[in-house]
C-alpha atoms as a PDB file:
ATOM      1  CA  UNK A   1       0.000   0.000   0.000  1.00  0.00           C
ATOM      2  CA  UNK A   2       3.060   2.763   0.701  1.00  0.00           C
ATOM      3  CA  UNK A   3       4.417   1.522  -2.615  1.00  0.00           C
ATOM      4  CA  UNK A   4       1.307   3.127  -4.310  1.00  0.00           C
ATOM      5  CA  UNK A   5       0.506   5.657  -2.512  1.00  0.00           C
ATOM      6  CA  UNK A   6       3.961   6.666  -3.398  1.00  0.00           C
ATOM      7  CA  UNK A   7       3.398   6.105  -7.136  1.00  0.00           C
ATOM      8  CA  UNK A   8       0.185   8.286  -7.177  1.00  0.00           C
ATOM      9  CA  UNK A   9       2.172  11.113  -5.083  1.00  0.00           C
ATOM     10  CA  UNK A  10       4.925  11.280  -7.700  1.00  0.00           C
ATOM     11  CA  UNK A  11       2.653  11.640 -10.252  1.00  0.00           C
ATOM     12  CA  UNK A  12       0.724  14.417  -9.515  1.00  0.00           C
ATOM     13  CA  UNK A  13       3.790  17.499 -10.236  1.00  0.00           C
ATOM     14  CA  UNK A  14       4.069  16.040 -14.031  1.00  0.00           C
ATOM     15  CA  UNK A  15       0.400  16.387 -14.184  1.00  0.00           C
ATOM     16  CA  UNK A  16       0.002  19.782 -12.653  1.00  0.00           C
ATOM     17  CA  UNK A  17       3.180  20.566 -15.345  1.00  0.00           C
ATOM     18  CA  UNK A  18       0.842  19.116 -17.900  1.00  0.00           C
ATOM     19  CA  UNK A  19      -2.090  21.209 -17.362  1.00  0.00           C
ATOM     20  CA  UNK A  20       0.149  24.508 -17.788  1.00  0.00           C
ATOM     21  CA  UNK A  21       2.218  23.961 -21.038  1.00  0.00           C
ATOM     22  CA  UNK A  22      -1.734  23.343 -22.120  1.00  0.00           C
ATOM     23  CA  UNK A  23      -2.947  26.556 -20.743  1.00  0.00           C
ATOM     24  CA  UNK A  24      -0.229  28.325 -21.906  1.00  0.00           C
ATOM     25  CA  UNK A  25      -0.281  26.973 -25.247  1.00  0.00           C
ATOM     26  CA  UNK A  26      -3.978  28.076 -25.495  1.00  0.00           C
ATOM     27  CA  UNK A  27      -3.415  31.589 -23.352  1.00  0.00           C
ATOM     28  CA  UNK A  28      -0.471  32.849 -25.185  1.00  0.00           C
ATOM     29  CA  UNK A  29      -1.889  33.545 -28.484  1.00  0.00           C
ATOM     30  CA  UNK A  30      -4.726  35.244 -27.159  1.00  0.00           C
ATOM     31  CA  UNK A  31      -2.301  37.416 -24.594  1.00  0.00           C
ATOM     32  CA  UNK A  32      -0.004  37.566 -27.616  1.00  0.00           C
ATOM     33  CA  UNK A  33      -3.269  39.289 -29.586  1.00  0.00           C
ATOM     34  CA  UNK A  34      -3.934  42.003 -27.206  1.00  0.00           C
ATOM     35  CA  UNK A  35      -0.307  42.868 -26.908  1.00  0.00           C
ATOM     36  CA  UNK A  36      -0.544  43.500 -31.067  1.00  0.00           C
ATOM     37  CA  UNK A  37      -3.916  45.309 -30.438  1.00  0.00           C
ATOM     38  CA  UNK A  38      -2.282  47.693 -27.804  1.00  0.00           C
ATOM     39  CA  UNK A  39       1.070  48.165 -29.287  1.00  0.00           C
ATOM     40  CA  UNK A  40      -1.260  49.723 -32.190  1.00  0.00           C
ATOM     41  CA  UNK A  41      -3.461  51.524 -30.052  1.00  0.00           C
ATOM     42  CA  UNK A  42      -0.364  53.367 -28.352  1.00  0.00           C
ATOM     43  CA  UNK A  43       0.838  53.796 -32.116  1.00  0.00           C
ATOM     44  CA  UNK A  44      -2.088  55.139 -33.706  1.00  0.00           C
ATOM     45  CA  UNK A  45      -2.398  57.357 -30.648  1.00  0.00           C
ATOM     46  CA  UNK A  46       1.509  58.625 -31.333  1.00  0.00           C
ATOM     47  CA  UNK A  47       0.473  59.326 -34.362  1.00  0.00           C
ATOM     48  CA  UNK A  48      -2.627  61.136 -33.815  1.00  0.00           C
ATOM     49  CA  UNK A  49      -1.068  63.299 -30.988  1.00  0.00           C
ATOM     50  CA  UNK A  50       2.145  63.728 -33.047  1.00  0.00           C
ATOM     51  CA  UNK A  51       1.610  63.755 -36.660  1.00  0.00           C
ATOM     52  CA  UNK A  52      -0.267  66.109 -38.539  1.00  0.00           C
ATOM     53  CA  UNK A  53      -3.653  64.545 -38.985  1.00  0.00           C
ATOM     54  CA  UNK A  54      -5.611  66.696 -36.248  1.00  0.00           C
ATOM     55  CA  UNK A  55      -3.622  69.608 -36.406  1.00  0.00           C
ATOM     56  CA  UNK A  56      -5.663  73.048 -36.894  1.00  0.00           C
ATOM     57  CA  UNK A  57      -5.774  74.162 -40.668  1.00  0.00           C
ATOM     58  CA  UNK A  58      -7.987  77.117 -40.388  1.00  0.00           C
ATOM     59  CA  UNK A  59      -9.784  79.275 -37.556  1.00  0.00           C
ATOM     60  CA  UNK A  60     -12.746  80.890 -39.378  1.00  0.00           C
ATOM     61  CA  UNK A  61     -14.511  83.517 -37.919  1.00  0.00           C
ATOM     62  CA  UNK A  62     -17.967  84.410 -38.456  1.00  0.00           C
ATOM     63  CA  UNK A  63     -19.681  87.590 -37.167  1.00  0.00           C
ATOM     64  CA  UNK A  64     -17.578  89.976 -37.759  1.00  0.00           C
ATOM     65  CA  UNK A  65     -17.647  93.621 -38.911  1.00  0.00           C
ATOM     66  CA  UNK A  66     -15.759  96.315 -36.901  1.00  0.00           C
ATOM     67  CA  UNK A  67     -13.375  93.784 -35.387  1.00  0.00           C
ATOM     68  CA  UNK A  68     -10.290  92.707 -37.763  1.00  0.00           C
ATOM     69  CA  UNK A  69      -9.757  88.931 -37.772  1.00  0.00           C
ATOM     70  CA  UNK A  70      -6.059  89.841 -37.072  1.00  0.00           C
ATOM     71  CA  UNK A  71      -6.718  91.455 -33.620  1.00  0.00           C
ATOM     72  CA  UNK A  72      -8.393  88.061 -32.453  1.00  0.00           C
ATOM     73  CA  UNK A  73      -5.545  85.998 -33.493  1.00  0.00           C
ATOM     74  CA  UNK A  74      -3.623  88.222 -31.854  1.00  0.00           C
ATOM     75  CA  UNK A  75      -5.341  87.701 -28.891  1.00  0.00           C
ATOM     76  CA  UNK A  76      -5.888  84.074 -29.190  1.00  0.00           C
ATOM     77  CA  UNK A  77      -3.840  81.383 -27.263  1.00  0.00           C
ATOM     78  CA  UNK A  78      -5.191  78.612 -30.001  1.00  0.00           C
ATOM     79  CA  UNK A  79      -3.255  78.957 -33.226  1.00  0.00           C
ATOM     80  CA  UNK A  80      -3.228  76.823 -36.347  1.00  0.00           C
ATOM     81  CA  UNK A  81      -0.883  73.777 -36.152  1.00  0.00           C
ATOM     82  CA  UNK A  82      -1.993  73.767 -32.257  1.00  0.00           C
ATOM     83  CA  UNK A  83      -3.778  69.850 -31.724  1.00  0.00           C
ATOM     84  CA  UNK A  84      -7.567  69.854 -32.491  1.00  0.00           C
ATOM     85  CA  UNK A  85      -8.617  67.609 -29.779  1.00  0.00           C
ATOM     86  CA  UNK A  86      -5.873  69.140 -26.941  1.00  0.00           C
ATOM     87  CA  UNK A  87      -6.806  72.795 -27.400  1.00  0.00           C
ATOM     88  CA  UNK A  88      -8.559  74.544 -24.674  1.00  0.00           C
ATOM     89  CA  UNK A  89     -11.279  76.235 -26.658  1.00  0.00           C
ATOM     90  CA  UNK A  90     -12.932  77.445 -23.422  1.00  0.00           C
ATOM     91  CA  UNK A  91      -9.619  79.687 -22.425  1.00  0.00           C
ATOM     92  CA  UNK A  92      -9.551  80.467 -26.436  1.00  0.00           C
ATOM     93  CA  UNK A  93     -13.394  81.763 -25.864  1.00  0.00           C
ATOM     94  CA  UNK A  94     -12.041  83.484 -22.335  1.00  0.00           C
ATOM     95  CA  UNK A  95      -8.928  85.181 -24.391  1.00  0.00           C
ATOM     96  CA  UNK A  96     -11.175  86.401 -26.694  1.00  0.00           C
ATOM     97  CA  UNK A  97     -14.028  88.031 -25.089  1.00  0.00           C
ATOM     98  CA  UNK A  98     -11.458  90.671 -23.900  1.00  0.00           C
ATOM     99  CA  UNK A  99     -11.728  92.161 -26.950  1.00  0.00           C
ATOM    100  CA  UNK A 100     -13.505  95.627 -26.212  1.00  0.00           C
ATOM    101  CA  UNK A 101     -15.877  95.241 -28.923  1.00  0.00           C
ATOM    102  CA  UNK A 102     -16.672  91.457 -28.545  1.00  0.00           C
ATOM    103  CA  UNK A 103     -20.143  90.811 -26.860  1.00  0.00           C
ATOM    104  CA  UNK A 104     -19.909  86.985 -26.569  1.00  0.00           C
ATOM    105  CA  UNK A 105     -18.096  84.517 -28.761  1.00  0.00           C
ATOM    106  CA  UNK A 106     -18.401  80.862 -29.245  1.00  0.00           C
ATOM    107  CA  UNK A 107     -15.616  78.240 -30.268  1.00  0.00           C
ATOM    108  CA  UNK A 108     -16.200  74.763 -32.042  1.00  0.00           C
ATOM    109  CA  UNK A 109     -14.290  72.211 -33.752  1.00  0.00           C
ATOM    110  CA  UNK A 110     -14.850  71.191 -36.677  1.00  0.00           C
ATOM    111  CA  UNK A 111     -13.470  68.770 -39.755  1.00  0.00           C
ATOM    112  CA  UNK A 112     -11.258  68.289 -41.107  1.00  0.00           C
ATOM    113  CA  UNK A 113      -9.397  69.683 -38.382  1.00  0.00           C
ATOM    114  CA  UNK A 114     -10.094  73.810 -37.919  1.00  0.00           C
ATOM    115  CA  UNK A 115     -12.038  76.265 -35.435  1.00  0.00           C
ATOM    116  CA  UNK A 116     -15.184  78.149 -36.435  1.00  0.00           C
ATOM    117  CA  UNK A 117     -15.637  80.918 -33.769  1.00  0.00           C
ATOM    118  CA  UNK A 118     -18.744  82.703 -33.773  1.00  0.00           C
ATOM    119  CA  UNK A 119     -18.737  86.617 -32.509  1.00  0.00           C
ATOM    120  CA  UNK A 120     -21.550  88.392 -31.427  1.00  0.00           C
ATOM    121  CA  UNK A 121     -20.324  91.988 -31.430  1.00  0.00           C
ATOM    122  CA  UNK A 122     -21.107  95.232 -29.481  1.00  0.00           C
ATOM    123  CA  UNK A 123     -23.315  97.827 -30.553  1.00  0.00           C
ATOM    124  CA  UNK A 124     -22.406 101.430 -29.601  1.00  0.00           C
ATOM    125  CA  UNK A 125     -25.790 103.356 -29.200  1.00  0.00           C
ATOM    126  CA  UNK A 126     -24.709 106.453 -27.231  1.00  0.00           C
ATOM    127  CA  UNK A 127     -21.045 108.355 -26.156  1.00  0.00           C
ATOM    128  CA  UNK A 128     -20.270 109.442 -22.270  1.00  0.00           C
ATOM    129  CA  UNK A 129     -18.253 111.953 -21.155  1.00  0.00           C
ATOM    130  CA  UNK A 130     -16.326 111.051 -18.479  1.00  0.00           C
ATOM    131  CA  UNK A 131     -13.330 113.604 -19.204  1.00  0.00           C
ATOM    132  CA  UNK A 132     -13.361 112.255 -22.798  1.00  0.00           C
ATOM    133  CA  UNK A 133     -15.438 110.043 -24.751  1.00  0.00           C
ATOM    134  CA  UNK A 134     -16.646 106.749 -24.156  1.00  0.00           C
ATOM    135  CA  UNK A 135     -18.464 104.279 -26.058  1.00  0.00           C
ATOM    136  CA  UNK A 136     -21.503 102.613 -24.425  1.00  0.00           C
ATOM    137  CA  UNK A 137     -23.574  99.737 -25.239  1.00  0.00           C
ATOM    138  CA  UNK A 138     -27.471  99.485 -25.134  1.00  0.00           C
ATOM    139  CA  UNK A 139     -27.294  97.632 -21.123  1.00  0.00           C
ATOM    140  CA  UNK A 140     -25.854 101.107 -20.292  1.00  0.00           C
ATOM    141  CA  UNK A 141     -21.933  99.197 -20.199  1.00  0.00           C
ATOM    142  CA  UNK A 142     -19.054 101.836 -21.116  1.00  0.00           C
ATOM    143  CA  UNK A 143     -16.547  99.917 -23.297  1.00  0.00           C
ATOM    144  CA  UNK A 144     -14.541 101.279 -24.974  1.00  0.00           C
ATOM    145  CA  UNK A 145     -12.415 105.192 -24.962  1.00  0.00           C
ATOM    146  CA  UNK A 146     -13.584 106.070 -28.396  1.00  0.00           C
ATOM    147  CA  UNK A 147     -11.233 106.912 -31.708  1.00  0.00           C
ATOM    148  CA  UNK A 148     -11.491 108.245 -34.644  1.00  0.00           C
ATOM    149  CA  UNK A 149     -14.364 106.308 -36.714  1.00  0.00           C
ATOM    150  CA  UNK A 150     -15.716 104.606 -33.411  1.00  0.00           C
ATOM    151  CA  UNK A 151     -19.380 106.758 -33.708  1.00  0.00           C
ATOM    152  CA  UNK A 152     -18.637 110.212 -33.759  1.00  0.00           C
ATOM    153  CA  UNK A 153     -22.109 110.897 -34.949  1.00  0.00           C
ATOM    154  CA  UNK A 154     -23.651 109.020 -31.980  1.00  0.00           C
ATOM    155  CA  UNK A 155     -25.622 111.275 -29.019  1.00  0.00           C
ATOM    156  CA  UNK A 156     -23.243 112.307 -26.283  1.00  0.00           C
ATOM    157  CA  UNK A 157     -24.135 111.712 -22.385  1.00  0.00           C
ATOM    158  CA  UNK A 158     -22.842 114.349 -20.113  1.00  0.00           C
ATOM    159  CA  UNK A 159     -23.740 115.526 -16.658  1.00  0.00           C
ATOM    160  CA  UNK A 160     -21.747 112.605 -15.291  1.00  0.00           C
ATOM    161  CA  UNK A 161     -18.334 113.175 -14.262  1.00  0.00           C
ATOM    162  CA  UNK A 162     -15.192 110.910 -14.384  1.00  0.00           C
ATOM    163  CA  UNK A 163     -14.733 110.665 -10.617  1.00  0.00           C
ATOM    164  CA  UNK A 164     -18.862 109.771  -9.431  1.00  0.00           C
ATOM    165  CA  UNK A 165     -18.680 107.311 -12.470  1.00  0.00           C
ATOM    166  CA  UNK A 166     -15.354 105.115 -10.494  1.00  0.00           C
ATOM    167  CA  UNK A 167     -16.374 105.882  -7.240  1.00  0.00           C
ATOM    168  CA  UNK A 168     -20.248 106.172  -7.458  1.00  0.00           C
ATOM    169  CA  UNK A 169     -21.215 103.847 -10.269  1.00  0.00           C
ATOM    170  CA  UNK A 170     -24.328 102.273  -8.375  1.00  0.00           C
ATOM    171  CA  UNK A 171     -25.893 105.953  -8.282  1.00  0.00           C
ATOM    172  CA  UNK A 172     -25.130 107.279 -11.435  1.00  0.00           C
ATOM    173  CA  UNK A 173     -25.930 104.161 -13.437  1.00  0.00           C
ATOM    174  CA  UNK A 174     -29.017 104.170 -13.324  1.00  0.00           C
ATOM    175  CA  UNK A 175     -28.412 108.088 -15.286  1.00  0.00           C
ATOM    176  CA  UNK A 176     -27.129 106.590 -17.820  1.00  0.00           C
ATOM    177  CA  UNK A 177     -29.442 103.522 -18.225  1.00  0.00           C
ATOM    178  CA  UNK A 178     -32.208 106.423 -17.912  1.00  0.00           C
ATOM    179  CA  UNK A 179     -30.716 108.383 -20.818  1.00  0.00           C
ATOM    180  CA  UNK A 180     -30.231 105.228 -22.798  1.00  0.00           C
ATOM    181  CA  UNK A 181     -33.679 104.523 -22.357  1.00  0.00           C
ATOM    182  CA  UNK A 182     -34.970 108.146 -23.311  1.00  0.00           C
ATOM    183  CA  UNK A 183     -33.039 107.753 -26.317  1.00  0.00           C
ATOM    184  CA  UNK A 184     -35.245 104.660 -27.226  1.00  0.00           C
ATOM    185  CA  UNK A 185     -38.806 105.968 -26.762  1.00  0.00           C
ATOM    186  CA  UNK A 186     -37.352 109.112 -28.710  1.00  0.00           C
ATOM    187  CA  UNK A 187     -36.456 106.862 -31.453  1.00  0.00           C
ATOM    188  CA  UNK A 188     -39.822 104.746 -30.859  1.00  0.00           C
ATOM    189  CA  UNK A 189     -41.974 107.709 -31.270  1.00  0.00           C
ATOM    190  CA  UNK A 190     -40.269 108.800 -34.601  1.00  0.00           C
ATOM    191  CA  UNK A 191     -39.212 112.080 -33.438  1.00  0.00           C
ATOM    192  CA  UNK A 192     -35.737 110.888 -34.377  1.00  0.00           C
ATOM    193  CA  UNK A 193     -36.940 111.280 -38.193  1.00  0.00           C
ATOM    194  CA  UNK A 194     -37.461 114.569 -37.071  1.00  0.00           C
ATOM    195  CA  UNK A 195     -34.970 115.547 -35.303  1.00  0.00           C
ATOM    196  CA  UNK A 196     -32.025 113.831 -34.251  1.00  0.00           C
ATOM    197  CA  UNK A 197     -30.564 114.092 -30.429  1.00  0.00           C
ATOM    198  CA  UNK A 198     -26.894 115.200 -30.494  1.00  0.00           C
ATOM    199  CA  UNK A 199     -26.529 115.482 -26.464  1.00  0.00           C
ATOM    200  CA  UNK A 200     -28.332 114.427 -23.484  1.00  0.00           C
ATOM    201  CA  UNK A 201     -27.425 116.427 -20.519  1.00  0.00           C
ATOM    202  CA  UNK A 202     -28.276 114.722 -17.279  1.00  0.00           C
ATOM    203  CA  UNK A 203     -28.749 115.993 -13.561  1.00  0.00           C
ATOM    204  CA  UNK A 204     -29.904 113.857 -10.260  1.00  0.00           C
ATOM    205  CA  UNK A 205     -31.943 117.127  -9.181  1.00  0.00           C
ATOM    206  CA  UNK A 206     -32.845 118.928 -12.551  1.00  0.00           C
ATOM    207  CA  UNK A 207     -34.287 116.074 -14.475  1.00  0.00           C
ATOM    208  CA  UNK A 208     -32.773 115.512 -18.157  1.00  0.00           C
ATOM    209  CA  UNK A 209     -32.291 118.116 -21.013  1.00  0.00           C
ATOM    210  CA  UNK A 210     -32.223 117.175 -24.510  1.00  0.00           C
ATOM    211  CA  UNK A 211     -30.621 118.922 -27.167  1.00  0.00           C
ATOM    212  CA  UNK A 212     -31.744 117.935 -30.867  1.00  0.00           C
ATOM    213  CA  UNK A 213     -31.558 119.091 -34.377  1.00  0.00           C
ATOM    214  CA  UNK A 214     -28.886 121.178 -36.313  1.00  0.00           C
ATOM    215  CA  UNK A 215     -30.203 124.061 -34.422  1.00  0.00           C
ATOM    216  CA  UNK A 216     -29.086 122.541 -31.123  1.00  0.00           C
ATOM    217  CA  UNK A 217     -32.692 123.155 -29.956  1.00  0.00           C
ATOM    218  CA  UNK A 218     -33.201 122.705 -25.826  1.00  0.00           C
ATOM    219  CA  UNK A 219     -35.545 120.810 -24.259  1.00  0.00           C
ATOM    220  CA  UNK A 220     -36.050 120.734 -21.113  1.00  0.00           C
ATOM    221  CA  UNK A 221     -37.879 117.776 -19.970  1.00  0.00           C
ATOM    222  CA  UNK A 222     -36.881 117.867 -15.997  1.00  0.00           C
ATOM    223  CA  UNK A 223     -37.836 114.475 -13.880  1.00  0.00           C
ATOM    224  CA  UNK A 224     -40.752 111.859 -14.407  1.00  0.00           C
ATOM    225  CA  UNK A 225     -43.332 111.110 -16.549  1.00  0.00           C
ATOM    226  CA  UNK A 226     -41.091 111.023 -19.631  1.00  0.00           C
ATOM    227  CA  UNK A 227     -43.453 109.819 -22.017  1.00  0.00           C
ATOM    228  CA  UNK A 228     -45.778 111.829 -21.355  1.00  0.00           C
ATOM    229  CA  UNK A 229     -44.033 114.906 -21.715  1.00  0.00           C
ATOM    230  CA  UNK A 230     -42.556 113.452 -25.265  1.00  0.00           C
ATOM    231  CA  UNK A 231     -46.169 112.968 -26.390  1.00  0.00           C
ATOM    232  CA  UNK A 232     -46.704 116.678 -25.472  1.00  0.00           C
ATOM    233  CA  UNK A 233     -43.328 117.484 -27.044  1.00  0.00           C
ATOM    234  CA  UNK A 234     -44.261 116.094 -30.321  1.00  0.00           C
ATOM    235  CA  UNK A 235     -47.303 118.164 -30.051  1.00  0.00           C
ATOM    236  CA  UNK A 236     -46.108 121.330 -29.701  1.00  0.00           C
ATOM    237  CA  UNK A 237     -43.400 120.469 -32.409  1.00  0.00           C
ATOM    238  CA  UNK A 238     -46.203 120.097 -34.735  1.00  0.00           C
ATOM    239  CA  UNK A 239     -47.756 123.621 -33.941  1.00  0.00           C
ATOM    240  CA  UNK A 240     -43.679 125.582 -34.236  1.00  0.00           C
ATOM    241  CA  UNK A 241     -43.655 123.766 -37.622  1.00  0.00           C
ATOM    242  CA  UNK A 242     -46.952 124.309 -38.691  1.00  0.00           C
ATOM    243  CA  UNK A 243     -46.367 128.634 -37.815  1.00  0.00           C
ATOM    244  CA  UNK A 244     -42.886 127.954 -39.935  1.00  0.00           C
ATOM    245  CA  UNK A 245     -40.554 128.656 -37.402  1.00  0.00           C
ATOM    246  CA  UNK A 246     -38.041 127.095 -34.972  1.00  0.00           C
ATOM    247  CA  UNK A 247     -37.980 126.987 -31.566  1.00  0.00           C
ATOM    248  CA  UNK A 248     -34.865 127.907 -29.285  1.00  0.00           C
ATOM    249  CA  UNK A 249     -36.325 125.978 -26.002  1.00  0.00           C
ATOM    250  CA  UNK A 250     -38.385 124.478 -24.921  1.00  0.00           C
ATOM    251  CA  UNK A 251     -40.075 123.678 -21.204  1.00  0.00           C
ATOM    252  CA  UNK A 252     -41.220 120.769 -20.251  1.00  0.00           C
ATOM    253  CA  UNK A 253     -40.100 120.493 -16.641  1.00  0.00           C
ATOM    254  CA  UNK A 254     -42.683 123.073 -14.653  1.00  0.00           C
ATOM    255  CA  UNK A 255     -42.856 121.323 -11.521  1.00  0.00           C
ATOM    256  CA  UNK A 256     -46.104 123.028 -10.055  1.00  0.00           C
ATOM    257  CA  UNK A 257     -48.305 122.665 -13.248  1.00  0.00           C
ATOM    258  CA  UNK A 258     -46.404 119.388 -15.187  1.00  0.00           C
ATOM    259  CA  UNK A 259     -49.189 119.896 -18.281  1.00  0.00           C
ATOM    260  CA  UNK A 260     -48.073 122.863 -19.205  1.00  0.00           C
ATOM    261  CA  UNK A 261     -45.244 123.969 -21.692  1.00  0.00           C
ATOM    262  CA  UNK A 262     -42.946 127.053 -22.495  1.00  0.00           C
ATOM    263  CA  UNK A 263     -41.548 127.849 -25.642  1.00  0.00           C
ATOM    264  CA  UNK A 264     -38.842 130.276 -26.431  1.00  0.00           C
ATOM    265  CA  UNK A 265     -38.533 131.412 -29.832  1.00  0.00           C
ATOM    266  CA  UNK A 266     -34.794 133.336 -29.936  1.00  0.00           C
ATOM    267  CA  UNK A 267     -35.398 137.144 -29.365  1.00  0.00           C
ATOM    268  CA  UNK A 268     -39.218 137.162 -29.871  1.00  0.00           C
ATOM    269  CA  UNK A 269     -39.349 136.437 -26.611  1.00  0.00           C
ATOM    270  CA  UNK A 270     -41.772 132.780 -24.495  1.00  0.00           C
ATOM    271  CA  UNK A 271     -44.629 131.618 -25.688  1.00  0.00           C
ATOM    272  CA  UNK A 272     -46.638 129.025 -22.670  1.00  0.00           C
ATOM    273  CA  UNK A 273     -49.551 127.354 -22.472  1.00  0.00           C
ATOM    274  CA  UNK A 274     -51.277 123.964 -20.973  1.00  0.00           C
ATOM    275  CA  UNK A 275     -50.927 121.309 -23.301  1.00  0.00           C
ATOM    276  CA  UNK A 276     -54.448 120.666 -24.593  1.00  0.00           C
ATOM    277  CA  UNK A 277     -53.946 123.580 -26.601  1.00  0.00           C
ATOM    278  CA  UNK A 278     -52.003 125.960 -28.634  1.00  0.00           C
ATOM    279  CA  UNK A 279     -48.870 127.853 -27.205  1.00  0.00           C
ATOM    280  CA  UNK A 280     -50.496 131.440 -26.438  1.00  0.00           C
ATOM    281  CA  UNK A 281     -48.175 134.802 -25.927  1.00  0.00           C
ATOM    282  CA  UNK A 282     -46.696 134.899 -22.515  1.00  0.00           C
ATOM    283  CA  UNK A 283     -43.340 137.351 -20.430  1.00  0.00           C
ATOM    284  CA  UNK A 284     -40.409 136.225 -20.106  1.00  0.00           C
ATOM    285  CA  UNK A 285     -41.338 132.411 -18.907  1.00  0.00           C
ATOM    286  CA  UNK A 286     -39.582 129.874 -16.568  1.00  0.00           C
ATOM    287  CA  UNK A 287     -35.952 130.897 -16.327  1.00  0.00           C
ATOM    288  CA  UNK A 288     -35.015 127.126 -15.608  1.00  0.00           C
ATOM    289  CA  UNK A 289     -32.941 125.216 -13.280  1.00  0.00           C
END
């Protein structure tokens, strides 16, 4: 019995030896497949990183008018022959937007392998004064300093001065954003096609004076009820037109009787009345703020 047990002992390590060259045999080619698989993997990924098959040919712009493509490539930390897939569009988009006269811009990828960015820009609709000229945008946002073919033509916001702008912004902003907004229910009304404003003078206790035409007319239109008083404006524009002459200023802002309205026509002296009416001979009239 110890001569057998013996046997079956000694058998067992050539069996178990066996059993491995067998799984090895049928394991290696399979190991040996993947190793192929990612030795190409790591290749094509060489070459995809390395070589020039996702390199940037072209970044296209769309969008554009006052902004040279130039000045955003200039400004752009993507350029072409950067890696399509690598680039980091979002700090592109970041780089970008610090362009004064960019609103918002979008980047995408596209192929074969180049950038489309898409720029919304800004629209100046007024100028500021804040010890020189500023561009601002319709949300009442100053921009840009302006130059030489930036709007020259555009209506000019003063009554706000450099120093209350920096170090008051959250009271006079909402002058601005006022003025801005005066200059849209002028435009609304179509008294722009009538006369155009070239400044708007504004004043936390006076209320806001316009000054329109080539004649530089004044209007005084003081504080509240601004559409209103443009309705009654347009009104007594109508009647100076319609006796062929041109008025110097006009009042709008009498605080203790807001209906009625003052007319100056240069040395012949005011002309006032309520505004249901037309303007009848009066003195001197309101002297103003």
């Amino acid at each position: 019995m110890a001569r057998e047990n013996r046997r079956k002992v000694d058998r067992v390590p050539g069996a178990r030896r066996r059993g491995a060259a067998r799984f090895l045999a049928l394991a290696l080619p399979t190991v040996l497949a993947f190793a192929a698989i990612a030795a190409a993997a790591v290749g094509a990924w060489r070459v995809a990183v390395s070589g020039p098959a996702l390199r940037i040919g072209d970044i296209r712009f769309e969008g554009l008018s006052r902004i040279a493509e130039r000045e955003l490539l200039e400004l752009s930390p993507v350029r072409p022959g950067d890696h399509l897939l690598l680039s980091d569009l979002d700090r592109m988009e970041g780089a970008l937007a610090r362009h004064p006269w960019v609103e918002s811009v979008e980047v995408r990828r596209t192929l074969p392998p180049a950038l489309i960015v898409s720029v919304a820009e800004r629209r100046a609709e007024a100028l500021v004064d804040l010890s020189g000229l500023y561009l601002v945008d319709a949300r009442g946002r100053v921009f840009k300093r302006a130059a030489p073919g930036d709007g020259v033509d555009l209506p000019v916001v003063t009554g706000i001065s450099r120093e209350d702008y920096v170090d008051r912004r959250g009271e006079v902003a909402p002058l601005l954003a006022a003025a801005l907004a005066l200059l849209g229910e002028w435009s609304l009304r179509g008294l722009d096609r009538r006369m155009s404003v070239s400044e708007i003078h504004v004043d936390p206790d006076y209320g806001t004076t316009l000054y329109v035409g080539d004649g530089a007319t004044e209007i005084r239109l003081g504080t509240g009820e601004l559409p209103e008083k443009l309705s009654r404006l347009a009104r007594v524009l109508d009647a100076v037109e319609a006796d062929g002459r041109e008025a110097e200023v006009v009042h709008l802002d009498n605080r203790r009787r807001p209906d009625w309205v003052a007319v100056r026509f240069g040395e012949e002296g005011w002309r006032g009345g309520g505004s249901g009416g037309r303007s009848a001979a009066g003195g001197r009239g309101p002297r103003g703020p």
